[in-house]
Structures are given as C-alpha cells and as structure tokens.
C-alpha atoms as a PDB file:
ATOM      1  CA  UNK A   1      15.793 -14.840 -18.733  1.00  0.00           C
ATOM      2  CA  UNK A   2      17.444 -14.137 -15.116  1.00  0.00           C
ATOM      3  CA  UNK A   3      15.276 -12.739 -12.915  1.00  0.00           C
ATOM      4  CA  UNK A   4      16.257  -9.259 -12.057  1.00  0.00           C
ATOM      5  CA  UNK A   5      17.553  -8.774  -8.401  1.00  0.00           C
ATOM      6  CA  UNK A   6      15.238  -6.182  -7.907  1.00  0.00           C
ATOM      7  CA  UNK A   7      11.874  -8.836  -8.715  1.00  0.00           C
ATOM      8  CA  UNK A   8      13.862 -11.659  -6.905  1.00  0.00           C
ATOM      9  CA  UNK A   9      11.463 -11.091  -3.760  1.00  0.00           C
ATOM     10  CA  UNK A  10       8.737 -11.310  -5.274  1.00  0.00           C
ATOM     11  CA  UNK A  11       9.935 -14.559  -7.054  1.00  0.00           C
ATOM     12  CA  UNK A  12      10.403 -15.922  -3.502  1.00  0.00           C
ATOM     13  CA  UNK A  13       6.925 -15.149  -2.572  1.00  0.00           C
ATOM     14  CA  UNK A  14       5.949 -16.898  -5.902  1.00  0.00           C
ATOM     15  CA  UNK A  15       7.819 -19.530  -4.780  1.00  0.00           C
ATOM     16  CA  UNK A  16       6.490 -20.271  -1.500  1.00  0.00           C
ATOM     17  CA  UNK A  17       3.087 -20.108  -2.829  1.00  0.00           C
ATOM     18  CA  UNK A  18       3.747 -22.970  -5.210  1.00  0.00           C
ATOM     19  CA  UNK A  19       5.116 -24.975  -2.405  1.00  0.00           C
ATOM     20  CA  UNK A  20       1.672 -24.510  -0.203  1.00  0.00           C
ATOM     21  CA  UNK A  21      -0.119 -24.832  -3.734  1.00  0.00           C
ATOM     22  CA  UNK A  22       1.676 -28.117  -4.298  1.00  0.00           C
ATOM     23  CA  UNK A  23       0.440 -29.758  -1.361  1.00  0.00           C
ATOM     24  CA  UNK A  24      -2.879 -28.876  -2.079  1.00  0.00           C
ATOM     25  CA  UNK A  25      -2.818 -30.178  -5.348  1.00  0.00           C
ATOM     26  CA  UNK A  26      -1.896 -33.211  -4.352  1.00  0.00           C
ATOM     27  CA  UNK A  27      -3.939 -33.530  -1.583  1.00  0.00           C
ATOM     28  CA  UNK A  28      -6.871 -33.321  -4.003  1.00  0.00           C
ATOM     29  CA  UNK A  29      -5.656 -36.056  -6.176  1.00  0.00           C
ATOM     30  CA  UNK A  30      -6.068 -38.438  -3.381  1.00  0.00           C
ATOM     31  CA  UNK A  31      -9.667 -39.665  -2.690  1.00  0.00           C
ATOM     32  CA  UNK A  32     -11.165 -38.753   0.918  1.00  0.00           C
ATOM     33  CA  UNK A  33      -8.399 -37.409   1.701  1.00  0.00           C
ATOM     34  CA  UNK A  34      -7.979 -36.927   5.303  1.00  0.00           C
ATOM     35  CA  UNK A  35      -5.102 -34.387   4.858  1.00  0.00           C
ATOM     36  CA  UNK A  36      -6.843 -31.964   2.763  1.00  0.00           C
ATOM     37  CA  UNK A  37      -8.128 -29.196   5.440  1.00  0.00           C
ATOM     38  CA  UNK A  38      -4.424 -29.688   6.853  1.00  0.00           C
ATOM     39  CA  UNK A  39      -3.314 -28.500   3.165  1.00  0.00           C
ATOM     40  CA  UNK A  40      -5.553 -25.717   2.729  1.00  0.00           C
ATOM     41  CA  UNK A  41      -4.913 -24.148   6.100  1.00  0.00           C
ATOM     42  CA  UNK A  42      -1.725 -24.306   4.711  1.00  0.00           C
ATOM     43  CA  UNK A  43      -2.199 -22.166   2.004  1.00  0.00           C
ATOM     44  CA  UNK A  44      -4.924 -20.178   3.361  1.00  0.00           C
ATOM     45  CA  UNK A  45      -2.259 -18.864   6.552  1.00  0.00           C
ATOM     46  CA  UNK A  46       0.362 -17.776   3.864  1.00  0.00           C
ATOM     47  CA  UNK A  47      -2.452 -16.367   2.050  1.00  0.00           C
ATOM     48  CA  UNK A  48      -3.418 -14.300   5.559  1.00  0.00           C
ATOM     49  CA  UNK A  49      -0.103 -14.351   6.477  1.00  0.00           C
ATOM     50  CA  UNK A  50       1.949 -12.854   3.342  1.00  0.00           C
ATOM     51  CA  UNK A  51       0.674 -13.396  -0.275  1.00  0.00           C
ATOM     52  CA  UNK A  52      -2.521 -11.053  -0.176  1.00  0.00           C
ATOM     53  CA  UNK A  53      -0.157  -7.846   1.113  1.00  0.00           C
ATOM     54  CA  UNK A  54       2.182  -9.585  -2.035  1.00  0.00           C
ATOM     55  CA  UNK A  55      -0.661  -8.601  -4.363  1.00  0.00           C
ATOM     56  CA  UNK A  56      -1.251  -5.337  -3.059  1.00  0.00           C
ATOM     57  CA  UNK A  57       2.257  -4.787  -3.296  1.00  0.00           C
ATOM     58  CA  UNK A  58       2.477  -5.501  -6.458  1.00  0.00           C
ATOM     59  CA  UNK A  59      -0.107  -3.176  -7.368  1.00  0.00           C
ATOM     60  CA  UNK A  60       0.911  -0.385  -5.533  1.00  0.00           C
ATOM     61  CA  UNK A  61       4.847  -0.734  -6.663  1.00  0.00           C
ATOM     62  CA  UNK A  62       4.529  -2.208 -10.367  1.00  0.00           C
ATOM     63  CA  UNK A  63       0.924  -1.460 -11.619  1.00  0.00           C
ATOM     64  CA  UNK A  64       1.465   2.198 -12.397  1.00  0.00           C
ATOM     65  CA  UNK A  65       4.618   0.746 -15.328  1.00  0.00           C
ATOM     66  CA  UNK A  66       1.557  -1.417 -17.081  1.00  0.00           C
ATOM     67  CA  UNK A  67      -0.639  -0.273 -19.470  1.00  0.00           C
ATOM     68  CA  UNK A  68      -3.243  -2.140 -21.264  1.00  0.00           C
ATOM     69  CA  UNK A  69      -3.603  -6.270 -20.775  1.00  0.00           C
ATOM     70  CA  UNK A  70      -0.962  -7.005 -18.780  1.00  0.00           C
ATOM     71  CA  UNK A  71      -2.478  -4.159 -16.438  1.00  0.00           C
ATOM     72  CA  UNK A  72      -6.591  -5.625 -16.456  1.00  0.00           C
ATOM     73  CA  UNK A  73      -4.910  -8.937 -16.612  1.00  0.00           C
ATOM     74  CA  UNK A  74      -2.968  -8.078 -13.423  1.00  0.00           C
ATOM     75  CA  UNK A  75      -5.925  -6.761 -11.794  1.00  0.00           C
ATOM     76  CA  UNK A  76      -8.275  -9.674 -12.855  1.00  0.00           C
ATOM     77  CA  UNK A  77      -6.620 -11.965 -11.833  1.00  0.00           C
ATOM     78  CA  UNK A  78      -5.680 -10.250  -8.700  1.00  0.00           C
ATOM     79  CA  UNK A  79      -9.728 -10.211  -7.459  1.00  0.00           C
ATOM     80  CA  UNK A  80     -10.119 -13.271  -8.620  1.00  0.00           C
ATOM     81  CA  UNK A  81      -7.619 -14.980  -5.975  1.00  0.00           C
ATOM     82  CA  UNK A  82      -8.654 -12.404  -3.324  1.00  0.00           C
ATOM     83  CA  UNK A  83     -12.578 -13.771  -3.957  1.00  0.00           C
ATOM     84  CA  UNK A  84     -11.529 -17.509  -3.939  1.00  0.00           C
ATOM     85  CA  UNK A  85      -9.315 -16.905  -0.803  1.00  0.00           C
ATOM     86  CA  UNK A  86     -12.201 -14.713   0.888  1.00  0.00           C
ATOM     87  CA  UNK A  87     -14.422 -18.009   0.292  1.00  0.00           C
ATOM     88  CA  UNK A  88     -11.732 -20.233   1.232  1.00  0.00           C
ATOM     89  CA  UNK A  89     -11.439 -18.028   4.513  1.00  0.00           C
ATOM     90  CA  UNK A  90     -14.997 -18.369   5.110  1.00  0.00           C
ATOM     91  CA  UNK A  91     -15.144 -22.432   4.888  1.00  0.00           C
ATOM     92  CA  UNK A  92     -12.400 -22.644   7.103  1.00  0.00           C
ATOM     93  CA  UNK A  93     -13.398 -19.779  10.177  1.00  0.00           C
ATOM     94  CA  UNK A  94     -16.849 -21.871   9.868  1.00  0.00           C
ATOM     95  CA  UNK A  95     -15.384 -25.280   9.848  1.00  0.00           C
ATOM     96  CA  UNK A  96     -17.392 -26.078   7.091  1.00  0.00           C
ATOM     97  CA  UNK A  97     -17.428 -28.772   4.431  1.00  0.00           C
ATOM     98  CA  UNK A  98     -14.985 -27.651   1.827  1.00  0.00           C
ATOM     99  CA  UNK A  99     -15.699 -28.043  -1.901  1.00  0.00           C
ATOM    100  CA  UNK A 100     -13.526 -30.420  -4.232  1.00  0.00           C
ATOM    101  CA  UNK A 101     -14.022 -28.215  -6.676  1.00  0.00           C
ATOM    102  CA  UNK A 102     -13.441 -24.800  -5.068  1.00  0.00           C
ATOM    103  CA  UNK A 103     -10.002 -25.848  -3.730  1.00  0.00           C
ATOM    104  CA  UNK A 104      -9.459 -27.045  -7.047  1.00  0.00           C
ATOM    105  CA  UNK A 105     -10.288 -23.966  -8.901  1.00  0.00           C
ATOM    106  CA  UNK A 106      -8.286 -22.134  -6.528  1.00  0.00           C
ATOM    107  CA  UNK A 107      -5.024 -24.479  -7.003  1.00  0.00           C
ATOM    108  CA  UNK A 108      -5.709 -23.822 -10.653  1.00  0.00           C
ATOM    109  CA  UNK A 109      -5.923 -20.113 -10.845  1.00  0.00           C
ATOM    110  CA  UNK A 110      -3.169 -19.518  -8.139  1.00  0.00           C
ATOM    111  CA  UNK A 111      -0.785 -22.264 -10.441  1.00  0.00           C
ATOM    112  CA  UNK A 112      -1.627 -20.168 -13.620  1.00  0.00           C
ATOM    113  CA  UNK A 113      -1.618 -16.665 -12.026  1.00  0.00           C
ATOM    114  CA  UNK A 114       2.082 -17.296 -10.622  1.00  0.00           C
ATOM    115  CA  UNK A 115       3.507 -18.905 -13.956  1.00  0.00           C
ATOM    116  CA  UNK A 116       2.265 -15.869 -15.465  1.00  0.00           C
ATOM    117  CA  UNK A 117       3.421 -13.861 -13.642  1.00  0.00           C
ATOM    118  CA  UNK A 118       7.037 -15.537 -13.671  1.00  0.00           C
ATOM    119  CA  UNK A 119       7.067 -16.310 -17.333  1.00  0.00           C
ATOM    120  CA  UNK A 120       5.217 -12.872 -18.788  1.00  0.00           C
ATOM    121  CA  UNK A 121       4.767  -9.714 -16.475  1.00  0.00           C
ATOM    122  CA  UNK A 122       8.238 -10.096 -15.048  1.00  0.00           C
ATOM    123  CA  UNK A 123      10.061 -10.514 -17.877  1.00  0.00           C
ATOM    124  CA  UNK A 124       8.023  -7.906 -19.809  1.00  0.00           C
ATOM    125  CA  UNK A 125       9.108  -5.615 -17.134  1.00  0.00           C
ATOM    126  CA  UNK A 126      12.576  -6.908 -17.080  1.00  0.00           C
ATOM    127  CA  UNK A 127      13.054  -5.474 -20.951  1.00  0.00           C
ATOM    128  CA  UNK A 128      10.822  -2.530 -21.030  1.00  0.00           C
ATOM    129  CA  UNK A 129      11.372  -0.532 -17.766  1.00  0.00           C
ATOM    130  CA  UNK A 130      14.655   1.204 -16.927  1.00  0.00           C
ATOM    131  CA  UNK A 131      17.032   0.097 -14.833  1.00  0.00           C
ATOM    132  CA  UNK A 132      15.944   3.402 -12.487  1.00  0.00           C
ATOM    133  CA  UNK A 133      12.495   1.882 -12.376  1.00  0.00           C
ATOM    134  CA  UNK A 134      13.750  -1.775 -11.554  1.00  0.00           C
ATOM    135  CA  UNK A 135      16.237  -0.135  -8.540  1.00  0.00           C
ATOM    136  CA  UNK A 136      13.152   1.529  -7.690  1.00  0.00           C
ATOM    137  CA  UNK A 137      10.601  -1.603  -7.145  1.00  0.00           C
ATOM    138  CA  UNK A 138      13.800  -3.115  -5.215  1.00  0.00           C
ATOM    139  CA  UNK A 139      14.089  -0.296  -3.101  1.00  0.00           C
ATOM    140  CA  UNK A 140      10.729  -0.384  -1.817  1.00  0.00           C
ATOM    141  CA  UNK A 141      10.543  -4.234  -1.894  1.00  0.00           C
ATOM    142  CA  UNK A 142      13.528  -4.293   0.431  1.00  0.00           C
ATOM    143  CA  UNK A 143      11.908  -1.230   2.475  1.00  0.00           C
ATOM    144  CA  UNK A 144       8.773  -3.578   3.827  1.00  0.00           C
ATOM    145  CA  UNK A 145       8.146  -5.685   6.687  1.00  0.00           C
ATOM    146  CA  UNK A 146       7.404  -9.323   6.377  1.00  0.00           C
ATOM    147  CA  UNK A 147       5.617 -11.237   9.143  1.00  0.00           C
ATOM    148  CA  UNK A 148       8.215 -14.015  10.477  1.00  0.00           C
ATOM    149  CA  UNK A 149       5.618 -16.578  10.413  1.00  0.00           C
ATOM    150  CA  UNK A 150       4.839 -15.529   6.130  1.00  0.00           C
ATOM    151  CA  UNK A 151       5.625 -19.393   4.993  1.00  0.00           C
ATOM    152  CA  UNK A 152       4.329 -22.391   4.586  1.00  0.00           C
ATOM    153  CA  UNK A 153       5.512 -23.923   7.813  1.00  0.00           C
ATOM    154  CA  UNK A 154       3.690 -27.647   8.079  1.00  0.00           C
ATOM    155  CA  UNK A 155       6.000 -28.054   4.769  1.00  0.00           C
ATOM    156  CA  UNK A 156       8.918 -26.825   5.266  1.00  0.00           C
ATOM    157  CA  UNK A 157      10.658 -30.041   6.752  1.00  0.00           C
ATOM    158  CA  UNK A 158       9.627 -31.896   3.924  1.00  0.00           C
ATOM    159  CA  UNK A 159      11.119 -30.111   1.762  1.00  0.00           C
ATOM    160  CA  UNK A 160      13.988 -29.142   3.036  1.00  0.00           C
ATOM    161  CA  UNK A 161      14.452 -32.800   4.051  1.00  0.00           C
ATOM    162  CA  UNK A 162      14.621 -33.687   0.349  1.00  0.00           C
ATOM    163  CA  UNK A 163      17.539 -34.957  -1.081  1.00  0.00           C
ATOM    164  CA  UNK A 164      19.358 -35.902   2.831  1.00  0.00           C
ATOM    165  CA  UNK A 165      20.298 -39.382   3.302  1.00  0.00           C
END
C-alpha cells in the first residue's frame, strides 16, 4: 500500500532511524569492534536529537484514532525504546563499558518497532480513518519544528555516496 502523504513524515523519520540502526547492527556483527561507540552515538544523537519527540508525536497526533492492541501495543513499545535509550544515554554521558547485548536488544526492538509500525499501524490507519483525519495528522505534522541537526550525520556520506562511480 502507498503511504499516505499525510504519514510520509513520519515514514522519513522511520527511515532515518533504520539508517543509524543499520550501522549499529552491523557494527555488532563485527568482533571488538572499534567502531561500535561511534555507531551508537549515532543513533543515540538522532534519538536526542529527533526520534523521541517522533514518539511523542505520534502519541499526541495518532493515539487518540487507536483503540485496543494497536493502542497498548503503540504505547508498549513506545516505553520500551524510551527505557533502552534512557540506558543507552546513561552508558554513553558516563563513558562506560557498553553491553553487547543491550545495544543488541535495542537494534532489535527499534528494527521490529519501525517495521511495525510501517507494515501494520500505518496502513491500518491508512483504511480505517477518514481522509479528514489523515489531512489532519498532516496538518500538524507539517506545523512542527525539526532540529536541523535531527539525522544521522556520520552516515550520511556513505550513503548518499552509494551507487556514484
């Protein structure tokens, strides 16, 4: 199904996400890696820098048009990434050792949360709000600010350098 124009930003946001998740994915497949930290600072300044107001957003703009699973499932998921990224926060401010399998969990659950997103909420919403409701979320979508410095900078160039010469 094509993503509606009015979820489109969000799908970005999704997007960028994955790329900073990617990294640190592969990062962790690579013994002693010496990369790692670089990776999840990565992912930890989008987190600081965009995706956690992204949640909120989402809850404040879409939450009140679920009912039922997709709503606890929204909000479980939800405090589950904000608890990961709070301990994430706190290796990092402490320069402390980070944990295999805490970055790993966290790739995991932020992977899942966004194909779930992607694949079920969004399209759920897609066919059972009204098209007032979708101009609606757009509206106040395209109505925020976003912090210039919301990506996942240390890869950009690598991926935008794919596919060139």
């Amino acid at each position: 199904m094509k993503r509606h124009p009015s979820l489109q930003p969000l799908s970005h946001e999704h997007h960028r996400a994955l790329l900073c998740w990617r990294e640190l994915d592969k990062q962790l497949s690579i013994p002693h890696s010496s990369a790692l930290r670089s990776a999840a600072a990565a992912l930890q300044h989008y987190w600081n820098s965009r995706f956690s107001s992204h949640l909120a957003e989402e809850e404040q703009i879409i939450l009140d048009l679920l009912s039922g699973d997709l709503r606890s499932r929204l909000l479980a998921e939800h405090d589950t990434l904000r608890s990961l990224f709070r301990s994430l926060d706190d290796t990092l401010d402490s320069n402390g050792a980070l944990a295999i399998d805490d970055l790993a969990s966290l790739a995991a659950t932020l992977r899942a949360h966004i194909h779930w997103e992607e694949r079920v909420l969004f399209p759920h919403l897609q066919s059972h709000v009204s098209t007032d409701e979708l101009r609606f979320i757009g509206d106040r979508l395209r109505g925020r600010k976003v912090s210039e410095d919301a990506y996942c900078d240390v890869f950009d160039d690598d991926v935008s350098s794919r596919g060139k010469g």
